[in-house]
C-alpha atoms as a PDB file:
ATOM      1  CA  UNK A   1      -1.138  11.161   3.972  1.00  0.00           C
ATOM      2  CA  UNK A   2      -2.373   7.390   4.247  1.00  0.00           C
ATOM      3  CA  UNK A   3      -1.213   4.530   1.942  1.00  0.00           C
ATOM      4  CA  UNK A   4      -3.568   1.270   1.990  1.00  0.00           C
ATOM      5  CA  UNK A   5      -1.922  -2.056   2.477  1.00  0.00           C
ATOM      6  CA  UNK A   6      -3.360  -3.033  -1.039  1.00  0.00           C
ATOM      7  CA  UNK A   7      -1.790   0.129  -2.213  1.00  0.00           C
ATOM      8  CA  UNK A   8       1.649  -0.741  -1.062  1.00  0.00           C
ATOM      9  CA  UNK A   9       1.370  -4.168  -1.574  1.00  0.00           C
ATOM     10  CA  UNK A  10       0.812  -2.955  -5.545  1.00  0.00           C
ATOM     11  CA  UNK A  11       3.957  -0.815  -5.690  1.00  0.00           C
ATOM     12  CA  UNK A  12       6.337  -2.897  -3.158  1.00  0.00           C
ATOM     13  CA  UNK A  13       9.048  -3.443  -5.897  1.00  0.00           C
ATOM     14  CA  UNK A  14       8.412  -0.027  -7.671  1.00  0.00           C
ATOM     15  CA  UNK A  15      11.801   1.361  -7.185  1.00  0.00           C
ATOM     16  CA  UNK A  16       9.765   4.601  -6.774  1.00  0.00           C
ATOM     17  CA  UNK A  17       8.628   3.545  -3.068  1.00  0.00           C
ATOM     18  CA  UNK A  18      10.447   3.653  -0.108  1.00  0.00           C
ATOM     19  CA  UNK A  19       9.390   1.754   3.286  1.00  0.00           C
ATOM     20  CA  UNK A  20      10.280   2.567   6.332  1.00  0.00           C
ATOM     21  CA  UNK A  21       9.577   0.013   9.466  1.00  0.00           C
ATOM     22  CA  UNK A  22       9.027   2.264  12.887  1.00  0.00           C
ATOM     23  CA  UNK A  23       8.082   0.167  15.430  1.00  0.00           C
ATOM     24  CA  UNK A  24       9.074   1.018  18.783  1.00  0.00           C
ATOM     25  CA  UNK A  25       8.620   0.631  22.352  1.00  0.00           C
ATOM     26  CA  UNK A  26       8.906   3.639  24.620  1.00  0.00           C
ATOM     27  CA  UNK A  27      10.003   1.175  27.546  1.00  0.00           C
ATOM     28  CA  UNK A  28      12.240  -0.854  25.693  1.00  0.00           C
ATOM     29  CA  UNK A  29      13.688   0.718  22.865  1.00  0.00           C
ATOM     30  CA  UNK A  30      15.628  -2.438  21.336  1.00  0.00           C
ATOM     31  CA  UNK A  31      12.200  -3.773  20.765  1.00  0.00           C
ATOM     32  CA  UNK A  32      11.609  -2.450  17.516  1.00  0.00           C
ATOM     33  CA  UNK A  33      14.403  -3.398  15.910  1.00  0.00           C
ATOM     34  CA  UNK A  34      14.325  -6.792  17.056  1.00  0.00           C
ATOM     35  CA  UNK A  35      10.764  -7.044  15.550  1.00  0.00           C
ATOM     36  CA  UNK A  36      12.488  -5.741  12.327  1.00  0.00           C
ATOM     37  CA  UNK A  37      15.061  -8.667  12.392  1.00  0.00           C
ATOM     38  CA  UNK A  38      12.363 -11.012  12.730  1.00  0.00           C
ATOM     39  CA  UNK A  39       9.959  -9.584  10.088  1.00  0.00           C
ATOM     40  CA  UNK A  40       9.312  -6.599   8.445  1.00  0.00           C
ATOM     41  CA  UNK A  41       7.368  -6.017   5.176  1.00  0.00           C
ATOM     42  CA  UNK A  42      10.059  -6.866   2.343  1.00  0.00           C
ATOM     43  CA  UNK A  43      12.061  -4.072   1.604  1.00  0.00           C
ATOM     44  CA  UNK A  44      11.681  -2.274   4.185  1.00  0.00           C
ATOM     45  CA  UNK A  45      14.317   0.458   6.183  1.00  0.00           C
ATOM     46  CA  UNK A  46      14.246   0.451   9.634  1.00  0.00           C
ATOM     47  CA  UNK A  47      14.176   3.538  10.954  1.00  0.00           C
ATOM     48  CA  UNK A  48      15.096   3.829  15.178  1.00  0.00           C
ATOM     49  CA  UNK A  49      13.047   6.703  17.344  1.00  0.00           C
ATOM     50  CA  UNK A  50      15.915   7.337  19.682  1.00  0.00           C
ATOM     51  CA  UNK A  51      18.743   7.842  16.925  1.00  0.00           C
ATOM     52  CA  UNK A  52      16.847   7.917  13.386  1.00  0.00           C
ATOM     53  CA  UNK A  53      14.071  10.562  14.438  1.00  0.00           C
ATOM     54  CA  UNK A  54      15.314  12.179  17.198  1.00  0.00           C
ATOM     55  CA  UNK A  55      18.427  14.114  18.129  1.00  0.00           C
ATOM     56  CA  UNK A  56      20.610  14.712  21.080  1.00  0.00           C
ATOM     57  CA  UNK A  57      19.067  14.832  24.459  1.00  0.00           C
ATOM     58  CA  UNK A  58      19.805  17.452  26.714  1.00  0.00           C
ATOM     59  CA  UNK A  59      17.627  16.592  30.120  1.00  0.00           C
ATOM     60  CA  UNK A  60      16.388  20.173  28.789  1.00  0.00           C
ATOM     61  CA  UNK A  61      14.025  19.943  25.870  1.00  0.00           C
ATOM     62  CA  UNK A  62      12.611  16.440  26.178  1.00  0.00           C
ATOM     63  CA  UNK A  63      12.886  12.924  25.688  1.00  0.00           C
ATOM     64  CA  UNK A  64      12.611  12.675  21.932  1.00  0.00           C
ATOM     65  CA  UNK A  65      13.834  16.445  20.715  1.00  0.00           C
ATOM     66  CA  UNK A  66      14.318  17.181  16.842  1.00  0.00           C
ATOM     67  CA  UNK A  67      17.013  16.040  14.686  1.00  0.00           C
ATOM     68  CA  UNK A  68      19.084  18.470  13.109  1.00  0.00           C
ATOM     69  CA  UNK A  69      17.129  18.411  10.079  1.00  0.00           C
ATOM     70  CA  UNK A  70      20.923  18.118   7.587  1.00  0.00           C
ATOM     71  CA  UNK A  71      21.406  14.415   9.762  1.00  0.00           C
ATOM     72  CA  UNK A  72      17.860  13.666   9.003  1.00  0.00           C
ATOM     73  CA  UNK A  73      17.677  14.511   5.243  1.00  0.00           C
ATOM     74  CA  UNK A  74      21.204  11.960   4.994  1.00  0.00           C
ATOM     75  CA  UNK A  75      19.637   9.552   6.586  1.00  0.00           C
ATOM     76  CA  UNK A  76      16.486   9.466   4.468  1.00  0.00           C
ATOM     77  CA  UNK A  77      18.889   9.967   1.652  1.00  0.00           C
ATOM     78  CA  UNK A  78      20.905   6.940   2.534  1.00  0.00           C
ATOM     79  CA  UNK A  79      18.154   5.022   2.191  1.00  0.00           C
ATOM     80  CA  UNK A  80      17.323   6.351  -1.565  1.00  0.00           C
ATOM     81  CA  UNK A  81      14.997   8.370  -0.748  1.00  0.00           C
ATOM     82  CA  UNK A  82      14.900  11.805  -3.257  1.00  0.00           C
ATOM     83  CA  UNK A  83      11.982  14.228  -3.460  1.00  0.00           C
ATOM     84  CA  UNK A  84      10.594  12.782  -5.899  1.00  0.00           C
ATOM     85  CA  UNK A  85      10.402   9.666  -4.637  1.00  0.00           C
ATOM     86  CA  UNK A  86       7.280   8.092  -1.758  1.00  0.00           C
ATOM     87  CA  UNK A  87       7.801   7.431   1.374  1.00  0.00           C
ATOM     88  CA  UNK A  88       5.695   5.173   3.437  1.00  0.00           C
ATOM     89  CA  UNK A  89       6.095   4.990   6.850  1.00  0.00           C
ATOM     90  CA  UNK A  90       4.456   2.027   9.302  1.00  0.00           C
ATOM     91  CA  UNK A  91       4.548   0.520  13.011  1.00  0.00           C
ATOM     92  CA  UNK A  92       2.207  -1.457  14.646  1.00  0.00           C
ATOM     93  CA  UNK A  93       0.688   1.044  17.399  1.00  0.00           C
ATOM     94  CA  UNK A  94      -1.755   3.361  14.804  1.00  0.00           C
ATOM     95  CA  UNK A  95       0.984   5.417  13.402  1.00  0.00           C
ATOM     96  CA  UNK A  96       1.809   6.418  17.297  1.00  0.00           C
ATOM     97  CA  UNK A  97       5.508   6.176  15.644  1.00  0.00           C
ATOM     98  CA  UNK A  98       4.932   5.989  11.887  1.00  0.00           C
ATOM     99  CA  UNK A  99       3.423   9.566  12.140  1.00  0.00           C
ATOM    100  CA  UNK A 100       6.530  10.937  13.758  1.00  0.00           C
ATOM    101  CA  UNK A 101       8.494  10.401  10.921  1.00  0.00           C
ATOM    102  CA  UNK A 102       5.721  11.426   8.460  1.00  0.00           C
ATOM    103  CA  UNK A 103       5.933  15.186  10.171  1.00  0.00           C
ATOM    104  CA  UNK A 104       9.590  14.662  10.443  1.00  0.00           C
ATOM    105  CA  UNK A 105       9.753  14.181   6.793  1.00  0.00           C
ATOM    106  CA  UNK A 106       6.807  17.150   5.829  1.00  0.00           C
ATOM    107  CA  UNK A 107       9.339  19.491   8.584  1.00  0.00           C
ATOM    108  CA  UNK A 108      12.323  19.182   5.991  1.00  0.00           C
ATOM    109  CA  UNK A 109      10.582  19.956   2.833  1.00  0.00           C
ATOM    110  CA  UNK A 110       9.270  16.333   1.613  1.00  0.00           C
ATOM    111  CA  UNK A 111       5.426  16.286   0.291  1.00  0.00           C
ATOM    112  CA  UNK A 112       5.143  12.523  -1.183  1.00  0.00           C
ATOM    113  CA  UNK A 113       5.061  11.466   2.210  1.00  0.00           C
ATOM    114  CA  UNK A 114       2.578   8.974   3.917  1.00  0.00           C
ATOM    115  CA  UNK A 115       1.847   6.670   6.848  1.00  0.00           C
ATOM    116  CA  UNK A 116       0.461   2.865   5.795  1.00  0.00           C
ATOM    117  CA  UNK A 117      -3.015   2.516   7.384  1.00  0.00           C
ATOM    118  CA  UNK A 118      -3.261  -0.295   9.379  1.00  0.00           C
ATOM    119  CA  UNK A 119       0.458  -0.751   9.651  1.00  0.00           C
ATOM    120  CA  UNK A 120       2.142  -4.045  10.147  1.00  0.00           C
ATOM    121  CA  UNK A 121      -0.960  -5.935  11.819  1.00  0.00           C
ATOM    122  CA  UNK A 122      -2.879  -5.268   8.806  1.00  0.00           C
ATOM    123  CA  UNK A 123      -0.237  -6.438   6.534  1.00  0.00           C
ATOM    124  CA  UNK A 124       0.234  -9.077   8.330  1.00  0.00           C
ATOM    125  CA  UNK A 125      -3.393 -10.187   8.829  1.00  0.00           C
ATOM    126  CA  UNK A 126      -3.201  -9.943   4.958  1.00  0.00           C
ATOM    127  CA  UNK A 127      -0.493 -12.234   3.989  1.00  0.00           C
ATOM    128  CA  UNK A 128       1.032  -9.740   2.309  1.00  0.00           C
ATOM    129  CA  UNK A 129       4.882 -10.500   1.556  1.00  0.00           C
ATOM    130  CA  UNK A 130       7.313 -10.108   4.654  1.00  0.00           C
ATOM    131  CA  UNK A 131      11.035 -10.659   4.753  1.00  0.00           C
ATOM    132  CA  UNK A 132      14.044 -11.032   7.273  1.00  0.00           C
ATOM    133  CA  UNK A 133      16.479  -9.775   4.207  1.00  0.00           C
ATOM    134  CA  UNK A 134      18.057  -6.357   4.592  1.00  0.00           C
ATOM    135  CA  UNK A 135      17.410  -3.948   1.921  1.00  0.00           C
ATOM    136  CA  UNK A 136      19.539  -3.050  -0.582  1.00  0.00           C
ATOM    137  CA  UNK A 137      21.075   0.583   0.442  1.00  0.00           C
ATOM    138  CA  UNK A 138      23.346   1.060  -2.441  1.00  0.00           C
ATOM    139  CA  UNK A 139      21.046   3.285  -4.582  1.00  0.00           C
ATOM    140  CA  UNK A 140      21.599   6.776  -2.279  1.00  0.00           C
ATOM    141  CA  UNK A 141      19.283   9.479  -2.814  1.00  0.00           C
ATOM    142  CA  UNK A 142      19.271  13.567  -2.192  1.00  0.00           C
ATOM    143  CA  UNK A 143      17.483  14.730  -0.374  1.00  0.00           C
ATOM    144  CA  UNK A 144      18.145  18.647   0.607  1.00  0.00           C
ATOM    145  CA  UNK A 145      16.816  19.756   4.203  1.00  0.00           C
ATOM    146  CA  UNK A 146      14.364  22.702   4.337  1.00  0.00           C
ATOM    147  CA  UNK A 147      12.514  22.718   7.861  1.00  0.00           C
ATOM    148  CA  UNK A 148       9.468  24.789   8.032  1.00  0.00           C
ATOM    149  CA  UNK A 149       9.561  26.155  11.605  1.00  0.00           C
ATOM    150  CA  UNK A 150       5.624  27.376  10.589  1.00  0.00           C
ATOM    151  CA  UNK A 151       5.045  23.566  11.533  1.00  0.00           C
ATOM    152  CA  UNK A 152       5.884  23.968  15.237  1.00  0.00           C
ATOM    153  CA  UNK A 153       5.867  26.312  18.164  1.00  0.00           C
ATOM    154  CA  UNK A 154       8.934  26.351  20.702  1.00  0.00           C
ATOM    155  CA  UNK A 155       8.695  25.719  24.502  1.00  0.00           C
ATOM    156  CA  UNK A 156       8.292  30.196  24.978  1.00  0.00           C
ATOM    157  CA  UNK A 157       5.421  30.240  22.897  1.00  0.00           C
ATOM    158  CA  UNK A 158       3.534  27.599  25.003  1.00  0.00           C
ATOM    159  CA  UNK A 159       4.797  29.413  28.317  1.00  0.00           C
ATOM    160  CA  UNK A 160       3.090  32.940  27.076  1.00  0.00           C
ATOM    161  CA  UNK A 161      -0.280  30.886  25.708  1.00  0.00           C
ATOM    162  CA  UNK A 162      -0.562  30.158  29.464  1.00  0.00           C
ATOM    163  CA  UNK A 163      -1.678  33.104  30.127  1.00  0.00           C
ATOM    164  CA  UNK A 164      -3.004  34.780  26.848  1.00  0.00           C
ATOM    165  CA  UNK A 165      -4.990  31.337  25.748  1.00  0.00           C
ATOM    166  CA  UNK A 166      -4.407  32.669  21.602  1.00  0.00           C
ATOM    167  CA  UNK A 167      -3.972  29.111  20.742  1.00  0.00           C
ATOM    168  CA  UNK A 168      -5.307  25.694  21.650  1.00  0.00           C
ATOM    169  CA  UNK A 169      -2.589  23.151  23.142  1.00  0.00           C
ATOM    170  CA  UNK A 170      -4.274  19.457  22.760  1.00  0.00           C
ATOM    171  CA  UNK A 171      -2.455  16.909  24.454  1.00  0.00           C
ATOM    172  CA  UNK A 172      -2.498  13.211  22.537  1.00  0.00           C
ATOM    173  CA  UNK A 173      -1.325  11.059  26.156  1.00  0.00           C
ATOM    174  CA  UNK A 174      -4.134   8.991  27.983  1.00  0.00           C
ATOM    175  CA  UNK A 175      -6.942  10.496  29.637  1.00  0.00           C
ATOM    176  CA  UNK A 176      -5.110   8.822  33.070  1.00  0.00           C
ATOM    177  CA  UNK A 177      -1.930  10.806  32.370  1.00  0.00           C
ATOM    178  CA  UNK A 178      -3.265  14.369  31.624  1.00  0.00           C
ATOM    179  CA  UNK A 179      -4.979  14.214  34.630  1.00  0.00           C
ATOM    180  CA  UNK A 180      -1.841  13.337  36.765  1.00  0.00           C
ATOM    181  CA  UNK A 181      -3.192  10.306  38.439  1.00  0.00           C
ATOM    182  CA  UNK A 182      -0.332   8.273  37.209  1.00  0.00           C
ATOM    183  CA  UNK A 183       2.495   8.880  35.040  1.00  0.00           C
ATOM    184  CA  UNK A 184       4.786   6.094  34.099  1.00  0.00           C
ATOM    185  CA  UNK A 185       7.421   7.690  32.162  1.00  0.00           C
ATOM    186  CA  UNK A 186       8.003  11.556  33.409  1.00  0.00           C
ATOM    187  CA  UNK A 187       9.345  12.787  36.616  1.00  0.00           C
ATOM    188  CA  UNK A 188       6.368  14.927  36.870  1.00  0.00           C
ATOM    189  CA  UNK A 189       2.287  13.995  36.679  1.00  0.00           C
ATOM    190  CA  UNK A 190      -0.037  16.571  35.057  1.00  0.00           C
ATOM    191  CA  UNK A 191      -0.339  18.724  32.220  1.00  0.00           C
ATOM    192  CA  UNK A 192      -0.351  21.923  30.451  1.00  0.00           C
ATOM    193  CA  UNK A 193      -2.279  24.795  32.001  1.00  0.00           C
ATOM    194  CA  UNK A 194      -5.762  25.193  29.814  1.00  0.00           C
ATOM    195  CA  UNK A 195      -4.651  21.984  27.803  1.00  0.00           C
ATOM    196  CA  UNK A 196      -7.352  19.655  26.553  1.00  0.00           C
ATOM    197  CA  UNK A 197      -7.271  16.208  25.852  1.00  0.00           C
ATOM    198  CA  UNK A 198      -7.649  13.981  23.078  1.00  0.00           C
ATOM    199  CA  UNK A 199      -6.010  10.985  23.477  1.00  0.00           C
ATOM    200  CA  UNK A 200      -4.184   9.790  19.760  1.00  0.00           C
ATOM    201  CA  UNK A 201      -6.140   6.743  19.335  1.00  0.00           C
ATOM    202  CA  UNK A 202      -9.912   8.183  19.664  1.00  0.00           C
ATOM    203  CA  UNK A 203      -8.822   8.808  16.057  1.00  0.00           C
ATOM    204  CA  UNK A 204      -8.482   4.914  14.961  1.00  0.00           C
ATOM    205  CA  UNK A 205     -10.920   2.107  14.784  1.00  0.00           C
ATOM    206  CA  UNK A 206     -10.718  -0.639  16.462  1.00  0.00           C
ATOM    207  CA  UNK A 207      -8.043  -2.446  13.276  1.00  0.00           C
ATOM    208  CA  UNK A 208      -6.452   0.489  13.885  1.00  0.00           C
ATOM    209  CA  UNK A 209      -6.943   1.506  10.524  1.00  0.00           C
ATOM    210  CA  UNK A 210      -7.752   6.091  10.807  1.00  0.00           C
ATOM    211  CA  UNK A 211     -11.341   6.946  11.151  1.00  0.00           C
ATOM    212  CA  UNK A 212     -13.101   8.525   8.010  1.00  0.00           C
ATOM    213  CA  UNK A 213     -12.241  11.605   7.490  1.00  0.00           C
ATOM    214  CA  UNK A 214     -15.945  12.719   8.055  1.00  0.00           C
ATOM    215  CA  UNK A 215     -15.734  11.163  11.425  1.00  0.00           C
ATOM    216  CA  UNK A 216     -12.443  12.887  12.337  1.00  0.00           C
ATOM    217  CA  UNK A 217     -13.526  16.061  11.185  1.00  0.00           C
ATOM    218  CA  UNK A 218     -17.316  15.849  13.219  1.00  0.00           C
ATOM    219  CA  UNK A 219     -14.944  15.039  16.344  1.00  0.00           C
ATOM    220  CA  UNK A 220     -12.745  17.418  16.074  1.00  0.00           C
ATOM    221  CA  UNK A 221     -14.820  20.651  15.615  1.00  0.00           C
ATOM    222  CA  UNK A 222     -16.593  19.653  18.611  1.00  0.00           C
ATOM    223  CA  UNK A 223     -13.586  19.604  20.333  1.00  0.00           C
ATOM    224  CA  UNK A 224     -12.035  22.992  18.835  1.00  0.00           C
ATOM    225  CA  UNK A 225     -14.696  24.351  18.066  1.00  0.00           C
ATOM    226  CA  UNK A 226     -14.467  27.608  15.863  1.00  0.00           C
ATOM    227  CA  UNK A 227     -10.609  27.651  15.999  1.00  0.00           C
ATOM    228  CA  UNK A 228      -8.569  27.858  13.180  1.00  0.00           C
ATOM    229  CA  UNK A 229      -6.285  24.798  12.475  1.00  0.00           C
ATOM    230  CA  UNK A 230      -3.696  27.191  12.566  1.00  0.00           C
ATOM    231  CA  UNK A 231      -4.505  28.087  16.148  1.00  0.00           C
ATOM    232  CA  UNK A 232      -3.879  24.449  17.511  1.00  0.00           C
ATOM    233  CA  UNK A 233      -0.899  23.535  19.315  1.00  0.00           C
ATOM    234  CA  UNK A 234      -0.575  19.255  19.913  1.00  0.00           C
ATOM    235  CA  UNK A 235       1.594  17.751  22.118  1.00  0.00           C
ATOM    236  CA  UNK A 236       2.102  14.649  24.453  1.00  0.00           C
ATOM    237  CA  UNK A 237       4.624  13.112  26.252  1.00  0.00           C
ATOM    238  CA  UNK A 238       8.121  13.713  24.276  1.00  0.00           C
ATOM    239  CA  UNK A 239       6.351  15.091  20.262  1.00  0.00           C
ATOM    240  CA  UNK A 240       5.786  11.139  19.226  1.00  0.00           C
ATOM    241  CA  UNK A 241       2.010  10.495  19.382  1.00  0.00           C
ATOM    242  CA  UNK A 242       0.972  13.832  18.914  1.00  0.00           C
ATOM    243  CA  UNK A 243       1.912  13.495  15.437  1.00  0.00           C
ATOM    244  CA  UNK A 244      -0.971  11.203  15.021  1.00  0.00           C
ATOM    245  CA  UNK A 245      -3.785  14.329  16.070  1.00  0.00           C
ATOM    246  CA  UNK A 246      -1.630  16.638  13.604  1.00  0.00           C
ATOM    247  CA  UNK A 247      -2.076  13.411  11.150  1.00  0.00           C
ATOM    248  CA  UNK A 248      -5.576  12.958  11.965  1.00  0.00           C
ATOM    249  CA  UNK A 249      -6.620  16.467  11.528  1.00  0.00           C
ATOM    250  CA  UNK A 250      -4.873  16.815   7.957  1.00  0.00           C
ATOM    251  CA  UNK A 251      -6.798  14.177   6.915  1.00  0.00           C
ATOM    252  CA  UNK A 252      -9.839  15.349   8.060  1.00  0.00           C
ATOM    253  CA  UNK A 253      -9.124  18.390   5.782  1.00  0.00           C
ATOM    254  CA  UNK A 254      -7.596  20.417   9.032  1.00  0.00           C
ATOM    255  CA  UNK A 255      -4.727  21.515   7.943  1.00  0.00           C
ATOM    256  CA  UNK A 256      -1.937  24.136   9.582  1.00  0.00           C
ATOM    257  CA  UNK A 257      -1.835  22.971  13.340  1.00  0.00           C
ATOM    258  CA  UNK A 258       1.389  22.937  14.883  1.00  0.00           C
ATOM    259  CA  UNK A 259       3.519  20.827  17.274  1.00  0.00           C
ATOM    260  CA  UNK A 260       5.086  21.067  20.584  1.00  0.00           C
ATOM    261  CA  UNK A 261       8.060  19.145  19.805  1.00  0.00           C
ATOM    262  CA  UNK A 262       9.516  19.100  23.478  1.00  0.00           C
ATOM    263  CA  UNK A 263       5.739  18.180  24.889  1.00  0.00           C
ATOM    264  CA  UNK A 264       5.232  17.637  28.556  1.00  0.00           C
ATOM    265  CA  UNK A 265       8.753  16.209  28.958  1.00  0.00           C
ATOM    266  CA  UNK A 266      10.207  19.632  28.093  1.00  0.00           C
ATOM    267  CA  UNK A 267       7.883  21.725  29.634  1.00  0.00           C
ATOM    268  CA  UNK A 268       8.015  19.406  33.553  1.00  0.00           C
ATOM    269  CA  UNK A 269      11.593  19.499  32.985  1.00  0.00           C
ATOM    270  CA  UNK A 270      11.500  23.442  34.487  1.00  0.00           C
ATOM    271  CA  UNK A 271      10.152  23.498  37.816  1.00  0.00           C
ATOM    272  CA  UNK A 272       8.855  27.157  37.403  1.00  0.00           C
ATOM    273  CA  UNK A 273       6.548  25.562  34.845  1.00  0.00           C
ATOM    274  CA  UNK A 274       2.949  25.916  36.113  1.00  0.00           C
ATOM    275  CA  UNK A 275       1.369  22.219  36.179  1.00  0.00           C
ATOM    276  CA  UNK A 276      -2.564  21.454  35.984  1.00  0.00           C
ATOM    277  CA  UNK A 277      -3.869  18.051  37.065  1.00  0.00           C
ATOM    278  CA  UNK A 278      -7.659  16.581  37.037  1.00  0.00           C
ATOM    279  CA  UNK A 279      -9.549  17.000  33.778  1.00  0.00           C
ATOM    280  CA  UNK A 280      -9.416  20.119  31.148  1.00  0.00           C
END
């Protein structure tokens, strides 16, 4: 699920590996791949959160719904990926976007999938090589879609958990924003009724390189406590960063929780959605 920089670095021209650059910026989404154009590590395929790893917006189901999963798999594809093949996904926020496309790619059927620790400011820090050169896109790759709805729980199943509390939703967003003091991005402050919080970085260091999985797993138990993975719902704003607590929590050995793809965009898009605000 992680790849070290001196891991990649090893196989960057193993035809074996493919790279994908994520970086993004929620308030200005030409950012990332203007960051791409200016550097990226060599050979890497940039891959855009509004069109590459999300799909049409409705105003209904979020800012940043799913993909159909057949556009996704060509896309990877296009960029020779196969299922055979690893896929390494970075940014320079964490994995707050690398992860998404890490569960994107676990969703349609992929396993060899993994987000580089330490991303780009690692690499960087490193002198490890960096390019302005696209890649080469003429080897195409198959890559057949197979989404595993067991990954992810749709906006009804979060409305009934309201009320019968059988699972645990954990929203990734700032400590600030789950308890409605500000929001900067949504039409509506708050959160989830019964939600708790864990903001998405509590699971990095300060390189933001992941915590051990010791660590993460010793945090996380105190925060589910005797919960099955399985009964753990994330989300956070739009389904981005809350790919980094499902990350977090496989790698701490936690695996099975599920994602709110829609998150609190979807669910403050319905004004007969309850809304909490102040802390869990």
């Amino acid at each position: 699920m992680l790849v070290s920089t001196e891991s990649l670095a090893h196989h960057l021209d193993d035809s074996s590996w493919v790279v994908f650059d994520c970086r993004h910026d929620l308030g200005d989404p030409d950012k990332g791949r203007l960051l791409y154009e200016a550097a990226h590590i060599r050979g890497a395929h940039f891959a855009h959160m509004e069109g590459d790893l999300s799909g049409l917006k409705t105003g209904n189901h979020g800012r940043h719904p799913l993909p159909d999963p057949d556009t996704f798999a060509d896309f990877l594809a296009g960029r020779g990926v196969t299922e055979e093949k690893h896929v390494v996904a970075y940014d320079d926020a964490g994995g707050a976007f690398a992860a998404r496309l890490w569960w994107l790619a676990r969703w349609i059927g992929l396993d060899n999938v993994a987000v580089l620790d330490g991303g780009w400011g690692k690499w960087e820090a490193a002198g490890l090589p960096t390019s302005r050169d696209l890649p080469d896109t003429s080897s195409v790759g198959k890559v057949k879609a197979r989404p595993n709805e067991a990954m992810l729980v749709r906006v009804g199943e979060v409305v009934a958990n309201v009320s019968t509390q059988d699972r645990l939703v954990v929203d990734a967003r700032s400590p600030e924003r789950f308890r409605g003091e500000m929001e900067p991005i949504d039409p509506v402050a708050g959160h989830i009724p019964n939600a708790v919080n864990r903001a998405f970085n509590n699971n990095l260091r300060e390189d933001l390189t992941m915590r051990s999985p010791e660590a993460l797993e010793t945090a996380w138990k105190a925060l589910l406590g005797d919960r099955a993975p399985s009964a753990i719902v994330h989300q956070c704003g739009s389904g981005i960063t809350a790919c980094v607590n499902v990350l977090a929590m496989e790698h701490a050995g936690m695996r099975g929780s599920k994602l709110y793809v829609g998150s609190w965009s979807e669910w403050c898009a319905d004004p007969d959605r309850p809304v909490a605000t102040g802390p869990a």
